[in-house]
C-alpha atoms as a PDB file:
ATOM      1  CA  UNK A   1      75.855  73.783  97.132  1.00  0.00           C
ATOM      2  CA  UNK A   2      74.593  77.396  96.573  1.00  0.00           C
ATOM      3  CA  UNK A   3      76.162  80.371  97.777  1.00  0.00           C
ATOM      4  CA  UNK A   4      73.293  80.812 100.122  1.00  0.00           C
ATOM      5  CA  UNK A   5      73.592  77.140 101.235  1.00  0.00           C
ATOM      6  CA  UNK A   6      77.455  78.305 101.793  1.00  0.00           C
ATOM      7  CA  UNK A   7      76.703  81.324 104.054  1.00  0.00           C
ATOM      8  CA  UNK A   8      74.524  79.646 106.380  1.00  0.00           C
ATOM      9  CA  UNK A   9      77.372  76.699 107.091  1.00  0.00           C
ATOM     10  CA  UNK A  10      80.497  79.641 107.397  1.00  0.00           C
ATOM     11  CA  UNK A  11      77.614  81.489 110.148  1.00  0.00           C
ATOM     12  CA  UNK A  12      76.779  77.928 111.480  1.00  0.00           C
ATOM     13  CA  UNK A  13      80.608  77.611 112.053  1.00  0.00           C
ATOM     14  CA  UNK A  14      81.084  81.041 113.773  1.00  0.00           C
ATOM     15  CA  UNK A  15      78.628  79.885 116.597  1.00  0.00           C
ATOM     16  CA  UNK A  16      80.332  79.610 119.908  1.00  0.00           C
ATOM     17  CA  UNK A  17      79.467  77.729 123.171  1.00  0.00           C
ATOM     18  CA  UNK A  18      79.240  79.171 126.288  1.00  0.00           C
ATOM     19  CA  UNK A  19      79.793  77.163 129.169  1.00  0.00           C
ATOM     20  CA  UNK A  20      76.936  75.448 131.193  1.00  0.00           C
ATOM     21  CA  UNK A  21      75.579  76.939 134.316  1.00  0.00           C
ATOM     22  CA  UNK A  22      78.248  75.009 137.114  1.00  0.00           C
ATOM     23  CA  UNK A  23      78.169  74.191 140.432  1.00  0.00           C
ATOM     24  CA  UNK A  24      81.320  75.900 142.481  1.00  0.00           C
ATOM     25  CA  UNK A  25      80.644  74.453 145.691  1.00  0.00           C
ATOM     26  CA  UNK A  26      77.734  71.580 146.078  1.00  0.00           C
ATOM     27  CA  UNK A  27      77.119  70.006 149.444  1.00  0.00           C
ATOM     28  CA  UNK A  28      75.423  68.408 151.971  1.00  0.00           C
ATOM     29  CA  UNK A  29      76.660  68.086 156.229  1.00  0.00           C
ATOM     30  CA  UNK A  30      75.488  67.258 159.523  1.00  0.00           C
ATOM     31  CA  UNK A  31      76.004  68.948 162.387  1.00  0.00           C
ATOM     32  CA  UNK A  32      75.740  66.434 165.462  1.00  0.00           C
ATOM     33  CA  UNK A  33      74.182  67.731 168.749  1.00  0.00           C
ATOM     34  CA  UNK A  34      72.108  70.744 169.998  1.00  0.00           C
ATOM     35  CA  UNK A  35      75.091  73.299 170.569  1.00  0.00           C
ATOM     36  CA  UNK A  36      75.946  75.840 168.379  1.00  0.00           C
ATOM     37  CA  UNK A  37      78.364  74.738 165.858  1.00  0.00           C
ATOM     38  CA  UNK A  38      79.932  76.440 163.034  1.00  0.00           C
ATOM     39  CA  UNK A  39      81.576  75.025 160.061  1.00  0.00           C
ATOM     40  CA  UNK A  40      83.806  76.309 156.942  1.00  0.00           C
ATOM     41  CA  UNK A  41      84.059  74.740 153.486  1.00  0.00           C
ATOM     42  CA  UNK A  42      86.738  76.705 151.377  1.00  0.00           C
ATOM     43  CA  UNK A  43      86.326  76.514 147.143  1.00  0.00           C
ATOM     44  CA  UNK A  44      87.392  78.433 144.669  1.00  0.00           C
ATOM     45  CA  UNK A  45      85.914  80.684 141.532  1.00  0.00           C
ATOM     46  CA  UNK A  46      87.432  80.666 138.666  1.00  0.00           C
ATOM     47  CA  UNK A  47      85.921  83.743 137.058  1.00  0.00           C
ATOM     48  CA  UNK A  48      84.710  87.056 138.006  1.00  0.00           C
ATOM     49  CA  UNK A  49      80.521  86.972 137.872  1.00  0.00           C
ATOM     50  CA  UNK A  50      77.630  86.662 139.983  1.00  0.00           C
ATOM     51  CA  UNK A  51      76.510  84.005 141.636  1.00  0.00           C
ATOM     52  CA  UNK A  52      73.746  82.210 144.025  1.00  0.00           C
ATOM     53  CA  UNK A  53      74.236  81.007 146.958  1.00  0.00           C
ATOM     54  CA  UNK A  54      71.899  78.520 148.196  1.00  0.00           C
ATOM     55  CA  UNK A  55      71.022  77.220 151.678  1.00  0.00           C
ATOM     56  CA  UNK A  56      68.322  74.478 152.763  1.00  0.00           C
ATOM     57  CA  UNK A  57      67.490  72.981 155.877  1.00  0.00           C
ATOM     58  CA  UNK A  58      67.000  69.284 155.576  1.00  0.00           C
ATOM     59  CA  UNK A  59      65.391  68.483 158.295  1.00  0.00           C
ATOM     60  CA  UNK A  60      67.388  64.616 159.209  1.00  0.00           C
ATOM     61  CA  UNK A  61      67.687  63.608 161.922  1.00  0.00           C
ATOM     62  CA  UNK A  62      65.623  67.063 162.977  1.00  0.00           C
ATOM     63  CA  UNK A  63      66.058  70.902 161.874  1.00  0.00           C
ATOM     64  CA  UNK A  64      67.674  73.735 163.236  1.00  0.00           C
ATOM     65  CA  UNK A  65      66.430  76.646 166.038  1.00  0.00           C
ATOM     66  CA  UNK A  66      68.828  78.433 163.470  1.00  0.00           C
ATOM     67  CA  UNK A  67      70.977  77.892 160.738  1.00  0.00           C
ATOM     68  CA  UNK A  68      73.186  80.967 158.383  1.00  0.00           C
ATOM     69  CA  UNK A  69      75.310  80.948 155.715  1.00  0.00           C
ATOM     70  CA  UNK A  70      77.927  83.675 154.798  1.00  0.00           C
ATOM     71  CA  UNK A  71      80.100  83.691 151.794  1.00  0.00           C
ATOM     72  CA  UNK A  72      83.752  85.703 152.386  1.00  0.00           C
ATOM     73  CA  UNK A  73      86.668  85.645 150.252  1.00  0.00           C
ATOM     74  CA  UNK A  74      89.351  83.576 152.148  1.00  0.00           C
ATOM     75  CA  UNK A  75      91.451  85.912 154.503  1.00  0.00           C
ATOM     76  CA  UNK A  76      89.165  88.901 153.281  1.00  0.00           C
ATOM     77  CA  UNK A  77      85.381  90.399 153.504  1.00  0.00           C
ATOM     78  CA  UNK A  78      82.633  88.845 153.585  1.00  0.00           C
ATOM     79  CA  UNK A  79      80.609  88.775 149.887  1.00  0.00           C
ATOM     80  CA  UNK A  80      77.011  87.946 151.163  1.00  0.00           C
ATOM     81  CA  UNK A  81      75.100  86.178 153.811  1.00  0.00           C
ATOM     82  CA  UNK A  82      71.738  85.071 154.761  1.00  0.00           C
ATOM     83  CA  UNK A  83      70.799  84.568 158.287  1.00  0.00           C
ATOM     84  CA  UNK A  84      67.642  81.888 157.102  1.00  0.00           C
ATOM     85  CA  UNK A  85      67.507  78.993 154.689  1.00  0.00           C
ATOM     86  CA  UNK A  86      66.867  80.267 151.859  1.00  0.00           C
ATOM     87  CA  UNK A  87      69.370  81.949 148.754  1.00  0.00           C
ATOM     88  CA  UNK A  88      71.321  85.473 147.830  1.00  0.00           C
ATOM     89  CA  UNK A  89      73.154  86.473 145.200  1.00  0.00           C
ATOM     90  CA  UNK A  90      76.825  87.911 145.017  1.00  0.00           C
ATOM     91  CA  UNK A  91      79.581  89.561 142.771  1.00  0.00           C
ATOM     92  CA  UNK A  92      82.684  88.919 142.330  1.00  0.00           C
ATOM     93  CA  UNK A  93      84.811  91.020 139.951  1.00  0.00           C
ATOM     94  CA  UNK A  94      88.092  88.594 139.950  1.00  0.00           C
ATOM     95  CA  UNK A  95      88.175  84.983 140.592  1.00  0.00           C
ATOM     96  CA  UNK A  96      89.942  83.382 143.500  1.00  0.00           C
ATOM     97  CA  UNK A  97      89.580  81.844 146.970  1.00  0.00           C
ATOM     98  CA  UNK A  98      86.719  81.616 148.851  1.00  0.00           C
ATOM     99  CA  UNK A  99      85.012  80.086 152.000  1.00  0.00           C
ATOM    100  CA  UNK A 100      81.686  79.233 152.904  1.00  0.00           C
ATOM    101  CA  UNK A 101      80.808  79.564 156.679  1.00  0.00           C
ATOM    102  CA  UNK A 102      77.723  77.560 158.365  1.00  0.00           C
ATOM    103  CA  UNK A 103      76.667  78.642 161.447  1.00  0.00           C
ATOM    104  CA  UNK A 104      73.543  76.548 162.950  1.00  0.00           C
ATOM    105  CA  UNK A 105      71.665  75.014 166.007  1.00  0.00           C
ATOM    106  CA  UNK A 106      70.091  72.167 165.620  1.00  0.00           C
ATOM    107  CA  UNK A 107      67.663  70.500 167.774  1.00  0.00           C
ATOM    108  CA  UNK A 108      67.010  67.003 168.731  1.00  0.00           C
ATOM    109  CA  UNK A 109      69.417  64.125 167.592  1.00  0.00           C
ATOM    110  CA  UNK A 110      70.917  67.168 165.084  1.00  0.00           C
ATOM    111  CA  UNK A 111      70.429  68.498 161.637  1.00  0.00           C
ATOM    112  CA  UNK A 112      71.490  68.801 157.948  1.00  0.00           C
ATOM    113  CA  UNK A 113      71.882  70.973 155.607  1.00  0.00           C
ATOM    114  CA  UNK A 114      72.761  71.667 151.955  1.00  0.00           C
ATOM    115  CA  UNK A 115      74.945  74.310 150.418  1.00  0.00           C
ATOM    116  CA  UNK A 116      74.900  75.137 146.303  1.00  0.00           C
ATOM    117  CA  UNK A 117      77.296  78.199 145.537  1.00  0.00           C
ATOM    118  CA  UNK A 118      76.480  78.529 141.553  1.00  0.00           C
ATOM    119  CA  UNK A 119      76.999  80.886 138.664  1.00  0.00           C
ATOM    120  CA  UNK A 120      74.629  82.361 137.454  1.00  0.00           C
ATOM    121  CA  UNK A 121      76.227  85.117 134.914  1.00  0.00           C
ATOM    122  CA  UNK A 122      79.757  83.962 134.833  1.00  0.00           C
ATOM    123  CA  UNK A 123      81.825  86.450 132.796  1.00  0.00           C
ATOM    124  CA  UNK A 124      83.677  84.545 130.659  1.00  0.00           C
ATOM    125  CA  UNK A 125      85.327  84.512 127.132  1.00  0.00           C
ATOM    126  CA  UNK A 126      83.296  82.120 124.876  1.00  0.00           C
ATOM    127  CA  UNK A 127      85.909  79.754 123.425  1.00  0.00           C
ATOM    128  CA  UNK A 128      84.832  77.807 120.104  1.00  0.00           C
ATOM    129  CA  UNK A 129      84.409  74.027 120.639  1.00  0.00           C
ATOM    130  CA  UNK A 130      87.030  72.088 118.194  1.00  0.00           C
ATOM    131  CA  UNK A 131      84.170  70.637 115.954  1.00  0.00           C
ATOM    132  CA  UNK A 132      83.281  74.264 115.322  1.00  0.00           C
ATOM    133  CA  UNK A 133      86.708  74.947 113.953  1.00  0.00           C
ATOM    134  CA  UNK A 134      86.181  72.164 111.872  1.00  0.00           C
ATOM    135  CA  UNK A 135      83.225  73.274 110.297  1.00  0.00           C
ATOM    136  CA  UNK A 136      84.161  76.670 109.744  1.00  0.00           C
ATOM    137  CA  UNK A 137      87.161  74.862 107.415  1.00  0.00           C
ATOM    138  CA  UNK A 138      84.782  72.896 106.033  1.00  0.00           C
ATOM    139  CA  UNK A 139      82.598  75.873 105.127  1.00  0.00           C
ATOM    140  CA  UNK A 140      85.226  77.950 103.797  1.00  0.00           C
ATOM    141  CA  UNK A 141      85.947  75.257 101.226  1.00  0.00           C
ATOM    142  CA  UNK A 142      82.523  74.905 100.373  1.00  0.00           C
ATOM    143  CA  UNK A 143      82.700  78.439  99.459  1.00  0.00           C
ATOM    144  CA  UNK A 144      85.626  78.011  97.470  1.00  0.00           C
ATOM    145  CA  UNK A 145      84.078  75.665  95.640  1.00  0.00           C
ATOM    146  CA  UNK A 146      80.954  77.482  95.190  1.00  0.00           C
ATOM    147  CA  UNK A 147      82.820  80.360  93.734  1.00  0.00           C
ATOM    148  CA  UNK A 148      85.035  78.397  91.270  1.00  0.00           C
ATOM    149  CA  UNK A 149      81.907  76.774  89.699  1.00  0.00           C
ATOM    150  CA  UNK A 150      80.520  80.046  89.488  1.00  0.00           C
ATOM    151  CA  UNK A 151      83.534  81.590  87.448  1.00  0.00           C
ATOM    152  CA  UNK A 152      83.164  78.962  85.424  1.00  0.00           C
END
């Protein structure tokens, strides 16, 4: 293996992941009737970041006259809200407990909804996955090698 050859696996072997974009808080409800009803769904976020906040109208059994979603942290403010379906974004700068509120109206036989609460920049600390620590070993003795051969 050449020295070049040798570089590219030690760089190949510093390579990090970085987590996938994750759901926080996916799901779907019904709210029964044509009163006013409001529901909370507490969840929690792990890491400081921003995220989207998503909410749709399903329209089963029938829609809503009018449906909102707010975001608060749990016994505090509230992060963001939307007063539509529809999606807004929020920041968080510390992880921690949170709770989505629905508020809505349906009409007819009553209405459904969806909620997505999602990261979309989490800040995080890449953290190397463990077959990366094995190729960086791997990599450093193919440099060792390489090097021996070459004092040769």
């Amino acid at each position: 293996m050449s020295t070049r050859q040798s570089i590219l696996v030690l760089l190949a072997a510093l390579a990090v992941s970085l987590p996938a974009r994750a759901d926080v808080l996916s799901l779907t409800d019904v709210m029964p009737g044509t009163e006013v009803q409001a529901k909370s769904y507490a969840f929690t976020i792990e890491n400081a970041g921003t995220y989207l906040a998503t909410l749709i109208d399903l329209g089963f059994p029938s829609g809503f006259d009018g449906l909102s979603l707010g975001i608060a942290k749990t016994g505090g403010a509230l992060v963001g809200k939307i007063d539509a379906p529809g999606d807004f974004s929020f920041t968080t700068t510390a992880g921690g407990a949170y709770t989505a509120l629905v508020f809505g109206q349906p009409t007819g036989l009553g209405g459904s909804f969806s909620i997505d609460v999602a990261a979309t920049d989490p800040q995080t600390t890449p953290v190397p996955e463990p077959s990366a620590a094995l190729v960086l070993i791997a990599g450093l003795g193919f440099v060792g090698v390489a090097m021996r051969r070459r004092m040769r």
